[in-house]
PDB file of N, CA and C in Angstrom:
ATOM      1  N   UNK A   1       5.511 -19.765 -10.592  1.00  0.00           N
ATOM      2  CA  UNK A   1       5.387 -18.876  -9.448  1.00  0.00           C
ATOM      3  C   UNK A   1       6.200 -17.600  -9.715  1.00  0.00           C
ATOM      4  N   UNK A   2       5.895 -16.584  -9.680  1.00  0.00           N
ATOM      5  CA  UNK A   2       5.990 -15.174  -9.466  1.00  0.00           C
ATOM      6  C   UNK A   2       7.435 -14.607  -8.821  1.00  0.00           C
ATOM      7  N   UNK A   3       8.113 -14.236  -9.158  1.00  0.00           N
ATOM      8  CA  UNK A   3       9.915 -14.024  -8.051  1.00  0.00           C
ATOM      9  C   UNK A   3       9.452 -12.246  -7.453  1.00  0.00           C
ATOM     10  N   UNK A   4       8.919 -12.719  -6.332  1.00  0.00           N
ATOM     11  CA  UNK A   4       8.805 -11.532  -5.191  1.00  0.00           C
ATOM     12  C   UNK A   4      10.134 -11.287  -4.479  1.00  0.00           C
ATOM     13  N   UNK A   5       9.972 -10.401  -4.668  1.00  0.00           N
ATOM     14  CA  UNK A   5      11.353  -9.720  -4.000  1.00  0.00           C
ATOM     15  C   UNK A   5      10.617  -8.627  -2.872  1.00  0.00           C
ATOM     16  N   UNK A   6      11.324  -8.556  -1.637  1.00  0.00           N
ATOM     17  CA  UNK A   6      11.010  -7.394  -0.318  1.00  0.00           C
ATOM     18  C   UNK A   6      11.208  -6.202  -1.092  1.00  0.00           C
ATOM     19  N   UNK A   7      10.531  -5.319  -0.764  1.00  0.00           N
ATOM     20  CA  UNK A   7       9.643  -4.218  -1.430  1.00  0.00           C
ATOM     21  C   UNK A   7       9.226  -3.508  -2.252  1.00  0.00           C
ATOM     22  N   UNK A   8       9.055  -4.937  -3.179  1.00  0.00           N
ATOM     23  CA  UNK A   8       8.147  -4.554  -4.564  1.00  0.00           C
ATOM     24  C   UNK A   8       6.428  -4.344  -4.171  1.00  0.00           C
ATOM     25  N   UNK A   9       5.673  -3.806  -4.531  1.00  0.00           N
ATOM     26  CA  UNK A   9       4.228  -3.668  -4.827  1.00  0.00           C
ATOM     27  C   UNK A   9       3.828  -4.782  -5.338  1.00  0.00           C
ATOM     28  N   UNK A  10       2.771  -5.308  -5.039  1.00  0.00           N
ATOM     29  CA  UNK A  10       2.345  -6.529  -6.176  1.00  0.00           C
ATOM     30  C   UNK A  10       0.452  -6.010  -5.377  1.00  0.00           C
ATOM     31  N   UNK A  11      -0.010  -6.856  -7.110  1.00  0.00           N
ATOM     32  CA  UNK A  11      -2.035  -6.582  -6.980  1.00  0.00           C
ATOM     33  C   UNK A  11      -1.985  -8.223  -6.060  1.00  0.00           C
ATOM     34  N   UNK A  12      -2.883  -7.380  -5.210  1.00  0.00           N
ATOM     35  CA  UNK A  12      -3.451  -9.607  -4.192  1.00  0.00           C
ATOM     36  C   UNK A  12      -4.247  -9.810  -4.323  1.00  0.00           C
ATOM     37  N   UNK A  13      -4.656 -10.702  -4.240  1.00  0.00           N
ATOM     38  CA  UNK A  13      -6.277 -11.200  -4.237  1.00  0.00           C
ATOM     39  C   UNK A  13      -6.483 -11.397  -2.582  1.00  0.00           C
ATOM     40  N   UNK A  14      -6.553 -10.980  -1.765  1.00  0.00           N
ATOM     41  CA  UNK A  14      -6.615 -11.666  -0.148  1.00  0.00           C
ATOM     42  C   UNK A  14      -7.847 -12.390   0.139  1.00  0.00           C
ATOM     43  N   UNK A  15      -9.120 -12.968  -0.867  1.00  0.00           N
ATOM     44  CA  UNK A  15      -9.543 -13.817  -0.709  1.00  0.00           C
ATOM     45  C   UNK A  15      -9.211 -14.889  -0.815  1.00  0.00           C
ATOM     46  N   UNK A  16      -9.636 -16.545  -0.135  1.00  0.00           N
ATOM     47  CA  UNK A  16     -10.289 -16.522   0.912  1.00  0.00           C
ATOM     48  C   UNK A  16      -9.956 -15.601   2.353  1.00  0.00           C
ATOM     49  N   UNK A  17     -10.366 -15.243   3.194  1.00  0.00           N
ATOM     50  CA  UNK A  17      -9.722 -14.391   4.500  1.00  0.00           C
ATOM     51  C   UNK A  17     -10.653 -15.556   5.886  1.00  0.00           C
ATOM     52  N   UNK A  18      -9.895 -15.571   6.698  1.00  0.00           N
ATOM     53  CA  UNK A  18      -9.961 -16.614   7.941  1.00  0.00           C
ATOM     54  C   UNK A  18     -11.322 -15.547   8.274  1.00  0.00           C
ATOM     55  N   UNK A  19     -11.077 -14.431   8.708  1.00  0.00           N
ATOM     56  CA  UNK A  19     -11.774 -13.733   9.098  1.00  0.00           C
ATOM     57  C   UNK A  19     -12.489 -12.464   8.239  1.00  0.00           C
ATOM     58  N   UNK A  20     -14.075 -12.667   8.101  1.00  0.00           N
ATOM     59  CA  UNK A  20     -14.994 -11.880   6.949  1.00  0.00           C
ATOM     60  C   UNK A  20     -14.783 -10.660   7.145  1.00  0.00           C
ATOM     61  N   UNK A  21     -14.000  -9.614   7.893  1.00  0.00           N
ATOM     62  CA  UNK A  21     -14.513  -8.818   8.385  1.00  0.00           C
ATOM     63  C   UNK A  21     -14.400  -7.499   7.279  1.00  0.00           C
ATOM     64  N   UNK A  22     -13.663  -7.801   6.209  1.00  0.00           N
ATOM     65  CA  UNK A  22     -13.814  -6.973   4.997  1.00  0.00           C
ATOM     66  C   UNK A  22     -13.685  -7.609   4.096  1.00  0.00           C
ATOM     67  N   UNK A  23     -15.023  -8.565   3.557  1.00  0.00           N
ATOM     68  CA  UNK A  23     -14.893  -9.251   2.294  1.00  0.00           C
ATOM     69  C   UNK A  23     -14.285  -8.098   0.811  1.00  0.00           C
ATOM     70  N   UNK A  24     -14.239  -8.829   0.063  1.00  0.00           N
ATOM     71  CA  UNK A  24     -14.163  -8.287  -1.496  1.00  0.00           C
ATOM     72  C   UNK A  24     -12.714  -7.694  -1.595  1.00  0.00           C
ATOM     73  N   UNK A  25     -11.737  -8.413  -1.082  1.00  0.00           N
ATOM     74  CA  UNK A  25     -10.309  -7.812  -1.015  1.00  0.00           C
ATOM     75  C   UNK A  25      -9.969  -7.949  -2.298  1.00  0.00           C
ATOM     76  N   UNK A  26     -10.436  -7.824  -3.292  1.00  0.00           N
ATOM     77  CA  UNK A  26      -9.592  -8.422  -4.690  1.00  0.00           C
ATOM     78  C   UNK A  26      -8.949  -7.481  -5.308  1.00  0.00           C
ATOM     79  N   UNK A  27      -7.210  -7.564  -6.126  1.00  0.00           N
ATOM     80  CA  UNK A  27      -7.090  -6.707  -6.588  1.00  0.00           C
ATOM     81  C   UNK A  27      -6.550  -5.544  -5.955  1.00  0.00           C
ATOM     82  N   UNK A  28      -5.870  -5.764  -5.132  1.00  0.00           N
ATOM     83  CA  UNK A  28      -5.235  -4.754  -3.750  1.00  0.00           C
ATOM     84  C   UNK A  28      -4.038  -4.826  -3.922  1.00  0.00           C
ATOM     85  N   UNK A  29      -3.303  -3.306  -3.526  1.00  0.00           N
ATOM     86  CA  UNK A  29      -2.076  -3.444  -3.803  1.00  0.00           C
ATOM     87  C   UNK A  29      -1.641  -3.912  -2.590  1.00  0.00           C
ATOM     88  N   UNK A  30      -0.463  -4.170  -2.840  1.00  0.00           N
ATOM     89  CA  UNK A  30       0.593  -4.669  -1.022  1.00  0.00           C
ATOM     90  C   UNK A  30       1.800  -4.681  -1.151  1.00  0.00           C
ATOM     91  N   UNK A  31       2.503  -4.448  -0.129  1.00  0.00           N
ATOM     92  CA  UNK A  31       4.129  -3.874  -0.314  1.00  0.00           C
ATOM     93  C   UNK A  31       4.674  -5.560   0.234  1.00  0.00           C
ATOM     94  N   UNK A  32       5.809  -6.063  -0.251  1.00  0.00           N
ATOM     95  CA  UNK A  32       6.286  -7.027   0.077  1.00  0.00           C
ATOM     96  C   UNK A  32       6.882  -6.929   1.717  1.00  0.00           C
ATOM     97  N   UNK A  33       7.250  -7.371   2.626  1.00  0.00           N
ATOM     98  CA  UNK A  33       7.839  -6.841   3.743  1.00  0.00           C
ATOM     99  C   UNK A  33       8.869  -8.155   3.866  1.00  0.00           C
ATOM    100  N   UNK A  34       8.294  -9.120   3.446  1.00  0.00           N
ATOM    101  CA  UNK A  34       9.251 -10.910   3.757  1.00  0.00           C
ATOM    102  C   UNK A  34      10.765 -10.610   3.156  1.00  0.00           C
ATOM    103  N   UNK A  35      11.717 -10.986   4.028  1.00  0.00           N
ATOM    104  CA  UNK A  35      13.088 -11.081   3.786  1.00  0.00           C
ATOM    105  C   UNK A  35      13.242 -12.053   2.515  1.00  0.00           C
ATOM    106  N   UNK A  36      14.123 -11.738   1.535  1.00  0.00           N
ATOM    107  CA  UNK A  36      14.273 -12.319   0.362  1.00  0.00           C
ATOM    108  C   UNK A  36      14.875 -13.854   0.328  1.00  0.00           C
ATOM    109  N   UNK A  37      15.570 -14.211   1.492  1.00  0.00           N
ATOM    110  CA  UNK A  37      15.821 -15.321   1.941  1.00  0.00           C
ATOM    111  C   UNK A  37      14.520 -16.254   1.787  1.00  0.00           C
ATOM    112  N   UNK A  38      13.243 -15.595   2.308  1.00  0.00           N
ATOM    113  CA  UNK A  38      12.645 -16.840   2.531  1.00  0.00           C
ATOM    114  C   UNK A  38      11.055 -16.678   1.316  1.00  0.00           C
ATOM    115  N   UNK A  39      11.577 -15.319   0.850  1.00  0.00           N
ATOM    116  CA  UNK A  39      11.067 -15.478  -0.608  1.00  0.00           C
ATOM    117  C   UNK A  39      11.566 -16.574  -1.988  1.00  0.00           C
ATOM    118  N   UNK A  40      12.734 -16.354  -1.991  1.00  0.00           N
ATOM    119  CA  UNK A  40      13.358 -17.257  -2.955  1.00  0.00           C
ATOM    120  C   UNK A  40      13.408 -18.408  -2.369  1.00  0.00           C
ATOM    121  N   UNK A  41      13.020 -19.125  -1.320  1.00  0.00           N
ATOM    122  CA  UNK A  41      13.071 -20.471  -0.903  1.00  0.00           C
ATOM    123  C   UNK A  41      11.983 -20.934  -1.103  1.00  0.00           C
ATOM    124  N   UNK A  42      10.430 -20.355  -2.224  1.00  0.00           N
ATOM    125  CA  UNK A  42      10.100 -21.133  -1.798  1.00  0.00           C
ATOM    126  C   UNK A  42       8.870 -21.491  -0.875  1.00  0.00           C
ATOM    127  N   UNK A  43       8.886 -20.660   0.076  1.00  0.00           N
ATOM    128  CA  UNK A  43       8.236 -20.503   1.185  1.00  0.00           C
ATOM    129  C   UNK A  43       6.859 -20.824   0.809  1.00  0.00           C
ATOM    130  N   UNK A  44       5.686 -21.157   1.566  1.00  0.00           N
ATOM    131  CA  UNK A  44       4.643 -21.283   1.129  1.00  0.00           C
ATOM    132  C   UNK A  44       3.091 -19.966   1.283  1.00  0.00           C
ATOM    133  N   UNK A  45       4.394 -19.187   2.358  1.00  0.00           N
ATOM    134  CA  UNK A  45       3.207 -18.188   2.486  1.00  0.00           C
ATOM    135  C   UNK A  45       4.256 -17.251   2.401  1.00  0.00           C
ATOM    136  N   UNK A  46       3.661 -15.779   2.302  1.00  0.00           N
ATOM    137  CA  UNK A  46       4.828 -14.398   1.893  1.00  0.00           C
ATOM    138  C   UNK A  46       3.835 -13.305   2.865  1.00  0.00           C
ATOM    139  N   UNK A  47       4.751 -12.529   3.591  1.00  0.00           N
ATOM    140  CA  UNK A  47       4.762 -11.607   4.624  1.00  0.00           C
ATOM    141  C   UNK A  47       4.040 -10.447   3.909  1.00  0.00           C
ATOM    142  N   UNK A  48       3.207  -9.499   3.938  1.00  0.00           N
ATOM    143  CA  UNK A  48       3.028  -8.140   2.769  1.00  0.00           C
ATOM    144  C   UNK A  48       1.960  -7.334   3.966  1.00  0.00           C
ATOM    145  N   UNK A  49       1.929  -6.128   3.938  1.00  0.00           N
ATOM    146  CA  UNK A  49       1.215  -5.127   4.083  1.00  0.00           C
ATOM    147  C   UNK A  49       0.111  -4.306   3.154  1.00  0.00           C
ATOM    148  N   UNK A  50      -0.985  -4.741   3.355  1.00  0.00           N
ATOM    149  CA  UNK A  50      -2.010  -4.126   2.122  1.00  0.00           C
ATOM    150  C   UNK A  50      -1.894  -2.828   2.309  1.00  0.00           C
ATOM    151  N   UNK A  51      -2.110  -2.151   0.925  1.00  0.00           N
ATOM    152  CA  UNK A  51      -2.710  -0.794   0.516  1.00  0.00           C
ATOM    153  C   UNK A  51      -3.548  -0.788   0.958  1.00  0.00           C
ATOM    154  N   UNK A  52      -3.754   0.787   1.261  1.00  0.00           N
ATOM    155  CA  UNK A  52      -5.181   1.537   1.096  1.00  0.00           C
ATOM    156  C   UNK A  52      -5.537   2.751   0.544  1.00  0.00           C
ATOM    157  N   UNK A  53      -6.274   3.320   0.362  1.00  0.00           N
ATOM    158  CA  UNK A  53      -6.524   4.828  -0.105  1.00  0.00           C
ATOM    159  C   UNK A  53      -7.587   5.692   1.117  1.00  0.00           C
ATOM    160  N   UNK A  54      -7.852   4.478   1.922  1.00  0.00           N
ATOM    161  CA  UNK A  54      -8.854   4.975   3.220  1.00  0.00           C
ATOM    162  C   UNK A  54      -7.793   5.055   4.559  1.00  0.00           C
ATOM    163  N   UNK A  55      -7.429   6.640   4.646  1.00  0.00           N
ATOM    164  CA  UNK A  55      -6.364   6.299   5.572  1.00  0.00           C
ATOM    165  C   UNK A  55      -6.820   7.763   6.507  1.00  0.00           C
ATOM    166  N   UNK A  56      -6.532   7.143   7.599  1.00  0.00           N
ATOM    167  CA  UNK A  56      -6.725   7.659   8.949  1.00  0.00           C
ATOM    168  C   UNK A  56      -5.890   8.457   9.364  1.00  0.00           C
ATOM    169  N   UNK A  57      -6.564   9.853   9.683  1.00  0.00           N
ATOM    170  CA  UNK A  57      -5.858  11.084   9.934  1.00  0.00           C
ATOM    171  C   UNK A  57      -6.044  11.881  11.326  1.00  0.00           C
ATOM    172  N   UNK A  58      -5.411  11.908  11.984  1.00  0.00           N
ATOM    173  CA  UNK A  58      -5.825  12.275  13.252  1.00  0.00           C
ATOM    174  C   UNK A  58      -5.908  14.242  13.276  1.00  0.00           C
ATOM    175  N   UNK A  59      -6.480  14.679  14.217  1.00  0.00           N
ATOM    176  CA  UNK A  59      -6.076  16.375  14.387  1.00  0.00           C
ATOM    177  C   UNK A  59      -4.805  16.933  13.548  1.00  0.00           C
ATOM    178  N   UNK A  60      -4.290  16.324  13.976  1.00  0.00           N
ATOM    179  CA  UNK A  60      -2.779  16.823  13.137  1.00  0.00           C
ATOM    180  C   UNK A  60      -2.310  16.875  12.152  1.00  0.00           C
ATOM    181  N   UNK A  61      -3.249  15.950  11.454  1.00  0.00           N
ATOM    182  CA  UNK A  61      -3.179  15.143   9.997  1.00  0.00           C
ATOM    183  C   UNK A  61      -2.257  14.028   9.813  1.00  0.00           C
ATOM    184  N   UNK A  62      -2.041  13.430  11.376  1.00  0.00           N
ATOM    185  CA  UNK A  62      -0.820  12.823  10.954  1.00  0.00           C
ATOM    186  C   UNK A  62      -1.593  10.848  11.108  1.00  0.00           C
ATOM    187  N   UNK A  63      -1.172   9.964  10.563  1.00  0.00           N
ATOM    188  CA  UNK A  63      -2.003   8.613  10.142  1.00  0.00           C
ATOM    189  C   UNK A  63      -0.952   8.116  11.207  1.00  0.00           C
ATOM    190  N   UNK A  64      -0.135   8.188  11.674  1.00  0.00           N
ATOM    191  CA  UNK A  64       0.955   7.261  12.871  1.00  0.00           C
ATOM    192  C   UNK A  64       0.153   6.961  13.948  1.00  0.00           C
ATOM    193  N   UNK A  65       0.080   5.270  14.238  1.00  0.00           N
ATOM    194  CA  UNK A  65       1.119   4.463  13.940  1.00  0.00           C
ATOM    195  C   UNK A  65       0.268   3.565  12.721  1.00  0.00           C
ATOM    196  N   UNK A  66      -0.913   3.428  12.671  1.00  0.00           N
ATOM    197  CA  UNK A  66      -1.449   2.531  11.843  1.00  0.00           C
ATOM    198  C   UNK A  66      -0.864   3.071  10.027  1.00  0.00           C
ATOM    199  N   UNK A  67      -1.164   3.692   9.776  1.00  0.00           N
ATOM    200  CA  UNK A  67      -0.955   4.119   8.395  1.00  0.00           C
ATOM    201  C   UNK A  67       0.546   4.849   8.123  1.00  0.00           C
ATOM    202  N   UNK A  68       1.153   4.667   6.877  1.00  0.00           N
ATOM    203  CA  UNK A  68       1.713   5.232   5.948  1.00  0.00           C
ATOM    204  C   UNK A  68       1.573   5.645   4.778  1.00  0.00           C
ATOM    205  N   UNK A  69       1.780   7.247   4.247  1.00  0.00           N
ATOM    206  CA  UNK A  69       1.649   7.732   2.915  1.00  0.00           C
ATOM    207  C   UNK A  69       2.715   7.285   2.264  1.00  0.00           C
ATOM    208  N   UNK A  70       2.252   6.443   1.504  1.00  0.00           N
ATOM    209  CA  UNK A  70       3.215   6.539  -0.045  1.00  0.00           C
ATOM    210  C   UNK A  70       3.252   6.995  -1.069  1.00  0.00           C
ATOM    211  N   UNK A  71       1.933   7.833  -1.434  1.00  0.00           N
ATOM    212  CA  UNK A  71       1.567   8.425  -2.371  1.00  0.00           C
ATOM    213  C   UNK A  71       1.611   7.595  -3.677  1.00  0.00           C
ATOM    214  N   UNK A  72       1.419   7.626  -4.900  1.00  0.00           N
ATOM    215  CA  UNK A  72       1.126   6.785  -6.144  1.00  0.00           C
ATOM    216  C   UNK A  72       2.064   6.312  -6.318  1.00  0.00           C
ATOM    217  N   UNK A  73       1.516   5.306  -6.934  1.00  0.00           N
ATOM    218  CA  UNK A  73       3.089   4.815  -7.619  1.00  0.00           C
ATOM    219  C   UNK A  73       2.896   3.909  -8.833  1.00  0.00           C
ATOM    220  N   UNK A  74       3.793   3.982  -9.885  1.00  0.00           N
ATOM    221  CA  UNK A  74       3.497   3.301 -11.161  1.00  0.00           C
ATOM    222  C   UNK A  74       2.054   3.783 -11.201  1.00  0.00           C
ATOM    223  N   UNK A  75       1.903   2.709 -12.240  1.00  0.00           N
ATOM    224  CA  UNK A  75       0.778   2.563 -13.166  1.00  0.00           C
ATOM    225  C   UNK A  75      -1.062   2.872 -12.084  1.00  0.00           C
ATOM    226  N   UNK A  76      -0.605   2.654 -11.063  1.00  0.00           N
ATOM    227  CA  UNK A  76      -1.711   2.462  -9.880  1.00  0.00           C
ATOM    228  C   UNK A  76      -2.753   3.797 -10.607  1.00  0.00           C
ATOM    229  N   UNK A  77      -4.136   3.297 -10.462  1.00  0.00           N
ATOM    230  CA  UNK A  77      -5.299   4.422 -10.375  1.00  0.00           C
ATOM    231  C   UNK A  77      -5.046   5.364  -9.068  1.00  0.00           C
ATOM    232  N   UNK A  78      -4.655   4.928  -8.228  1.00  0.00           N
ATOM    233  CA  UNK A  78      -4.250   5.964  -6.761  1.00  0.00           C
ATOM    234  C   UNK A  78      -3.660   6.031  -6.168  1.00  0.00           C
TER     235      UNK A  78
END
């Protein structure tokens, strides 16, 4: 198993998903958000926030509250 640490990037696979409502998640980045406590324990599931590159801009240009720019990072195509 993989040593995730809170807010590293890691690629997910988020298939299977409970709910279809955007199949083909494979390969997605996601920011860790889970406290490292219950990363290193172990845990059987881990807390994360997916990437996107489809991000929502209002009049202002501003994506708050749903979205955050992080702009590229590492090796990432975007």
């Amino acid at each position: 198993m993989p040593k995730l640490k809170r807010a590293q990037v890691w690629e997910v696979d988020f298939e299977p998903q409970t709910q279809k409502e955007e199949p083909g998640k494979r390969g997605h980045p996601a920011l860790v958000i889970q406290t490292n406590i219950l990363n290193s324990a172990g845990h059987a599931t881990t807390i994360v926030i997916p990437g996107t590159t489809n991000v929502y801009r209002d009049a202002q240009g501003d994506g708050y509250p749903l979205r955050v720019s992080v702009g590229k990072l590492g090796n990432m195509r975007q």
